[in-house]
C-alpha atoms as a PDB file:
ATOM      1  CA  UNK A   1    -103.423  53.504 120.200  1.00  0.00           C
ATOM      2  CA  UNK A   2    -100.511  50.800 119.960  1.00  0.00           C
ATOM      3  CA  UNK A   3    -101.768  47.512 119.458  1.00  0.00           C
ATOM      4  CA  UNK A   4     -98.827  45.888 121.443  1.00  0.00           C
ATOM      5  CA  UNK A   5     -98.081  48.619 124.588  1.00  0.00           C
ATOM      6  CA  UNK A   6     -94.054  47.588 125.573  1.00  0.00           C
ATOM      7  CA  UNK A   7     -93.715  46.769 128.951  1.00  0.00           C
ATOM      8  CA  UNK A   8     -90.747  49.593 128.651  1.00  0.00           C
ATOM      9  CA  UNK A   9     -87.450  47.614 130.085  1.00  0.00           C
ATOM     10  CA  UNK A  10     -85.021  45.522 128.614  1.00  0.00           C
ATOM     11  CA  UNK A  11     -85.400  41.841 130.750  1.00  0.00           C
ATOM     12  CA  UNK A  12     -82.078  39.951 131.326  1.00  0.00           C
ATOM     13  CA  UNK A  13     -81.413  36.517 132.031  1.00  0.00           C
ATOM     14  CA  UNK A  14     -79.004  33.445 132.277  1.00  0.00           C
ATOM     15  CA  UNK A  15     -81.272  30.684 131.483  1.00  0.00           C
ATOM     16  CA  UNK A  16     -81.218  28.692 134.564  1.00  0.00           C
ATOM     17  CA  UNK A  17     -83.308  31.943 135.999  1.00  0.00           C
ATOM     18  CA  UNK A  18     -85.585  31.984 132.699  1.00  0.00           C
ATOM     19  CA  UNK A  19     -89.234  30.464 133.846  1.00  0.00           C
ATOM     20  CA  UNK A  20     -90.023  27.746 131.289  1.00  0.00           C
ATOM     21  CA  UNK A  21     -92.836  29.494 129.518  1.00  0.00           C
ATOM     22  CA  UNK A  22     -90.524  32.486 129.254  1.00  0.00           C
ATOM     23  CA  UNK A  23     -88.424  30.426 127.810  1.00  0.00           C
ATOM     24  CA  UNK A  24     -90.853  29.304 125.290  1.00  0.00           C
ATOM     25  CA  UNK A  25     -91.897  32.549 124.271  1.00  0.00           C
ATOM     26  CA  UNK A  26     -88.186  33.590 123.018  1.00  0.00           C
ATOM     27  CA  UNK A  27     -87.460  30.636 121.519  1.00  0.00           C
ATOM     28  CA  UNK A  28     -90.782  30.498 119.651  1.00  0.00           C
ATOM     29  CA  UNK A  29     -89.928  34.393 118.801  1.00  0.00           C
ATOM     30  CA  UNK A  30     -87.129  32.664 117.360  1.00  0.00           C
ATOM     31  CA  UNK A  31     -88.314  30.092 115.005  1.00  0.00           C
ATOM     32  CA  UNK A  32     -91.138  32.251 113.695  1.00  0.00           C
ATOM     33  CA  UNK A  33     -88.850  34.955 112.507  1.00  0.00           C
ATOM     34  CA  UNK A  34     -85.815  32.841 111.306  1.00  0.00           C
ATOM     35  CA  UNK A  35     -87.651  29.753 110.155  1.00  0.00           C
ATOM     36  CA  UNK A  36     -91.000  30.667 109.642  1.00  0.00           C
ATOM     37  CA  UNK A  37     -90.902  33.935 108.191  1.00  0.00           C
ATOM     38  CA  UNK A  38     -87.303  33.954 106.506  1.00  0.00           C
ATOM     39  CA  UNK A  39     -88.302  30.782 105.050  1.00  0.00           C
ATOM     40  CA  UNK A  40     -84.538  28.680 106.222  1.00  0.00           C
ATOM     41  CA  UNK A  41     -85.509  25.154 107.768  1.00  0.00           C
ATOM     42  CA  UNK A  42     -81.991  24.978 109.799  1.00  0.00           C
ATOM     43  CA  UNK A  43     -81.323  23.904 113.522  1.00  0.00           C
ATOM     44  CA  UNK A  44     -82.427  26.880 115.663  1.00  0.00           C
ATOM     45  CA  UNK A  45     -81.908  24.890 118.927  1.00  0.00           C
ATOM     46  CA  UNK A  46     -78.277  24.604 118.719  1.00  0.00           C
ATOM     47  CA  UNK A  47     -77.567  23.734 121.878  1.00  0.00           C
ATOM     48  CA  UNK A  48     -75.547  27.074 123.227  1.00  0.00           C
ATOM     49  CA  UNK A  49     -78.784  28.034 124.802  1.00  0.00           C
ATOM     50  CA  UNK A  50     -78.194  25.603 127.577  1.00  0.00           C
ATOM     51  CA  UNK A  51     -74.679  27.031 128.581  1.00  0.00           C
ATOM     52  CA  UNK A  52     -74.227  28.043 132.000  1.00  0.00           C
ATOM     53  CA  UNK A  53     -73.136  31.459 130.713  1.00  0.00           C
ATOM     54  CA  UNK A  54     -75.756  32.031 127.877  1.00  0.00           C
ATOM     55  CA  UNK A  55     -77.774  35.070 128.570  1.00  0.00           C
ATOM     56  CA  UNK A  56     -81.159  36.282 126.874  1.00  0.00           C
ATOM     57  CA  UNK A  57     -82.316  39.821 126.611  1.00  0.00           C
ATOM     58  CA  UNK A  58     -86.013  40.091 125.188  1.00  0.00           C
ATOM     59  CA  UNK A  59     -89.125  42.762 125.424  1.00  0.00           C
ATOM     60  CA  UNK A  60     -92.539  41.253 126.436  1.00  0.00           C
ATOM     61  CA  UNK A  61     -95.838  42.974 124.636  1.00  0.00           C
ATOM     62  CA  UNK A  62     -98.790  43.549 127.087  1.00  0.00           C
ATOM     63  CA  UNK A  63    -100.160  40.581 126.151  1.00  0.00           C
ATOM     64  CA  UNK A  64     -97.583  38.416 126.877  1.00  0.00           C
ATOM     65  CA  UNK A  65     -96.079  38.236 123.795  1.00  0.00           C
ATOM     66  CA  UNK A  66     -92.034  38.546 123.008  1.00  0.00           C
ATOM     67  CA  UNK A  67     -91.593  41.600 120.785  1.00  0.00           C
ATOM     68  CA  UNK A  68     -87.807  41.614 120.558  1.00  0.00           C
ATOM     69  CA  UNK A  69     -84.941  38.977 121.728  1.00  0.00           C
ATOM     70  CA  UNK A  70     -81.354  38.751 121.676  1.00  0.00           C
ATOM     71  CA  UNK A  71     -79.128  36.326 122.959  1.00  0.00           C
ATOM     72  CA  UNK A  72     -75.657  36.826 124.191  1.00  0.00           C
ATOM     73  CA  UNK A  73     -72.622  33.634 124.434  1.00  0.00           C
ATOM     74  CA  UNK A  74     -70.125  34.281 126.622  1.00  0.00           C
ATOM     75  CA  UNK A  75     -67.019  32.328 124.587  1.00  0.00           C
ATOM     76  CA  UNK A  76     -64.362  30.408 126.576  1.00  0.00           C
ATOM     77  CA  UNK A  77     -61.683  33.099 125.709  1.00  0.00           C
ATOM     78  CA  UNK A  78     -63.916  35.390 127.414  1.00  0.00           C
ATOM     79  CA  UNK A  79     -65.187  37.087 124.323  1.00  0.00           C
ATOM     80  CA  UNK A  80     -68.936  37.306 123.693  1.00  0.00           C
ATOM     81  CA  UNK A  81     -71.252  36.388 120.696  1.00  0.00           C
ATOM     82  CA  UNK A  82     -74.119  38.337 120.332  1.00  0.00           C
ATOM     83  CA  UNK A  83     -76.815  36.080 117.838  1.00  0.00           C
ATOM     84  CA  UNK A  84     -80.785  35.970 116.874  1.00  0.00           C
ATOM     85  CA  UNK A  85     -81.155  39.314 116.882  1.00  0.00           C
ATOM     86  CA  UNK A  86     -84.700  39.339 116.396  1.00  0.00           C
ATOM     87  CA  UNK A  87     -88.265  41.432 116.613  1.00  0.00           C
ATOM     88  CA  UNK A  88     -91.769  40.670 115.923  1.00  0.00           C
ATOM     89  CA  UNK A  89     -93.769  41.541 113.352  1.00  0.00           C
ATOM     90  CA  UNK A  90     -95.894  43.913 114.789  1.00  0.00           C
ATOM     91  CA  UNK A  91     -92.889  45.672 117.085  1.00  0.00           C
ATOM     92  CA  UNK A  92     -90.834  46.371 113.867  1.00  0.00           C
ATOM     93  CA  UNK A  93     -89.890  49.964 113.373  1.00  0.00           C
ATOM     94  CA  UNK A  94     -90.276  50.894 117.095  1.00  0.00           C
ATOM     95  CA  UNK A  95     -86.504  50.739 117.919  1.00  0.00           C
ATOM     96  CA  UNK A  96     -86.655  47.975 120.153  1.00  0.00           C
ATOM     97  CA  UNK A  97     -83.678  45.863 118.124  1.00  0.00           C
ATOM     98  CA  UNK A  98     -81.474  49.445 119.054  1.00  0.00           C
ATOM     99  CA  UNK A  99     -83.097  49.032 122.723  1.00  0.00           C
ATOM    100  CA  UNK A 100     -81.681  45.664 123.141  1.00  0.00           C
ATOM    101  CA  UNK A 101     -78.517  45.942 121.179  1.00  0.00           C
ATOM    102  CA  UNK A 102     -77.761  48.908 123.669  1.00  0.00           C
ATOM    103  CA  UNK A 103     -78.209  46.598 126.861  1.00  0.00           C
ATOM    104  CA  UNK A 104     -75.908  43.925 125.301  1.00  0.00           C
ATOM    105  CA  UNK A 105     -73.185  46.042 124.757  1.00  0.00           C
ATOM    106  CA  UNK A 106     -73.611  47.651 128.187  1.00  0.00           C
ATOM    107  CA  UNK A 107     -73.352  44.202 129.281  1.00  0.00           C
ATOM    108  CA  UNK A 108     -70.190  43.111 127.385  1.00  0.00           C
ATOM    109  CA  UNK A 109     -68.290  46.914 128.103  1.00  0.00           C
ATOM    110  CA  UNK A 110     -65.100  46.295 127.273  1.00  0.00           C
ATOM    111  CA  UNK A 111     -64.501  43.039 125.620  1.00  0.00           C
ATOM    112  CA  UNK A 112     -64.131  42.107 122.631  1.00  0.00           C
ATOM    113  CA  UNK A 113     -67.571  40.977 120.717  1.00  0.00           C
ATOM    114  CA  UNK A 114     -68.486  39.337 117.562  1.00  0.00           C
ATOM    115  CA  UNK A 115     -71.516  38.575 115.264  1.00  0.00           C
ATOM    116  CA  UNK A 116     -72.897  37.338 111.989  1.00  0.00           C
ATOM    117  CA  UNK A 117     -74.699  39.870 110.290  1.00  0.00           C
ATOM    118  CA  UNK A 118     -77.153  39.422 107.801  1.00  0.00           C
ATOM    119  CA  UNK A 119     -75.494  41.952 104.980  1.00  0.00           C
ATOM    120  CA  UNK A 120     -78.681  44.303 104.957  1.00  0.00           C
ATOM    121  CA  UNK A 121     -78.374  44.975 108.836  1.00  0.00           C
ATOM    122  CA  UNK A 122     -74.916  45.992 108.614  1.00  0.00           C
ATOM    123  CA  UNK A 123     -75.711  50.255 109.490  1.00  0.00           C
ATOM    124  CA  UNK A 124     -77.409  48.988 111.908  1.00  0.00           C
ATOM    125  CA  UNK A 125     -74.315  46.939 113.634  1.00  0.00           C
ATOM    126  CA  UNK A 126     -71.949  49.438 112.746  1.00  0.00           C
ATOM    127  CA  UNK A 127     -74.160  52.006 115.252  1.00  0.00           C
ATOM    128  CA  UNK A 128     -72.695  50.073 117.864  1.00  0.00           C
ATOM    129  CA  UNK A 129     -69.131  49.683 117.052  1.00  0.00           C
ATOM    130  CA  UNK A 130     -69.030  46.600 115.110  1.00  0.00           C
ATOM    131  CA  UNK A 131     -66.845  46.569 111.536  1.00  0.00           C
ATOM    132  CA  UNK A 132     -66.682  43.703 109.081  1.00  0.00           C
ATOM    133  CA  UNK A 133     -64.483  41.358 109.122  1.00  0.00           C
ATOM    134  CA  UNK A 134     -63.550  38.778 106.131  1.00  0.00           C
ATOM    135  CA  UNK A 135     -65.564  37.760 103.190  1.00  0.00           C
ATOM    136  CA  UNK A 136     -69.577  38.037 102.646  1.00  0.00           C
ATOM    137  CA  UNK A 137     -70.845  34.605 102.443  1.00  0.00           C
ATOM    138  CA  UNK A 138     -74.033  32.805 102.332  1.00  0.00           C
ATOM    139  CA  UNK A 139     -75.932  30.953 105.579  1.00  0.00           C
ATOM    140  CA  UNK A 140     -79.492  29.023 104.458  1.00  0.00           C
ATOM    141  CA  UNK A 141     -79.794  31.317 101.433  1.00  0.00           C
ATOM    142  CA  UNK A 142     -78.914  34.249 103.545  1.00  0.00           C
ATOM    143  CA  UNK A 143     -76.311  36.938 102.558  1.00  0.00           C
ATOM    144  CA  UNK A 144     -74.521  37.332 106.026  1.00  0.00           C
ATOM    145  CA  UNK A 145     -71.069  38.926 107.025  1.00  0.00           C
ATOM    146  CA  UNK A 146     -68.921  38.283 109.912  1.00  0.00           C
ATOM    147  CA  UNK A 147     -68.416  41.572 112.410  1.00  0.00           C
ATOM    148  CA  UNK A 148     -66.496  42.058 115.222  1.00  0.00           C
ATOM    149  CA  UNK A 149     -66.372  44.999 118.500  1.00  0.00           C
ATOM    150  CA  UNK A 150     -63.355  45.839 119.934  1.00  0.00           C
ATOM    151  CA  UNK A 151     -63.537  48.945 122.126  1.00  0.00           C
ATOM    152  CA  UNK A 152     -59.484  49.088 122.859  1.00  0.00           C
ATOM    153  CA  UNK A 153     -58.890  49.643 118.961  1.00  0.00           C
ATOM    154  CA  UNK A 154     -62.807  51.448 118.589  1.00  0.00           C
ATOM    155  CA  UNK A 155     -63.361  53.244 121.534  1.00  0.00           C
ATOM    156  CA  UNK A 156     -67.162  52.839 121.704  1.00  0.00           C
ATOM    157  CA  UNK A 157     -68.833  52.499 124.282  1.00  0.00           C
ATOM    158  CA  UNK A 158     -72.580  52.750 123.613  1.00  0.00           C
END
């Protein structure tokens, strides 16, 4: 039996449609896994999250929990920025970071998309198209490399 049952879909939201205590659940998603647990006290609440254009992307648990979260910036030269990347815990291992990097590309189809990768996730980002870009550097005491998608030179279209 699975502690956590996934309500199955992929949500989707510009957050001027998020409830506030949906809201609240990603973001705390956020700070647990990139503050909390990767141990980097840094601004998570940057500000982008209010955009008119910023959408989130996130799988609830049964128990109204957030098991996995992305967020997607739509950029004024009408690329996209795909960022906090992120699952629980206890919904590691279950495929649900593929699950919503597949809805985020679906959403961005053919433009041109970037990201910061931490240098470990790198296979993963590849999967969907992404290649490196520049030098490896360090964020909070994070290994993390620049990537970027663009489907008229890659021709993916996951």
């Amino acid at each position: 039996m699975n502690p956590h049952p996934l309500a199955t879909a992929v949500q989707r939201a510009y957050t001027a449609d998020l409830a506030p205590e949906d809201f609240y659940r990603m973001l705390r998603l956020r700070v647990d896994v990139f503050v909390v647990e990767q141990h980097c006290p840094y601004p998570e609440l940057d500000g982008r999250d209010l955009e008119g254009a910023t959408r989130h992307f996130w799988i609830d648990s049964a128990d109204s929990g957030v098991l996995g979260y992305l967020r997607l910036l739509e950029e004024p030269d009408g690329s996209f920025r795909i960022g906090r990347v992120c699952t629980a815990p206890s919904g590691r291992g279950m495929g649900l970071g593929k699950k919503l990097m597949r809805a985020a590309v679906a959403e961005v189809r053919k433009s041109y998309a970037v990201l910061s990768s931490q240098t470990y996730a790198v296979g993963f980002y590849r999967s969907f198209g992404f290649v490196e870009y520049g030098e490896p550097y360090e964020e909070d005491g994070i290994p993390h490399i620049d990537m970027h998608r663009d489907p008229t030179v890659t021709g993916v279209t996951r």
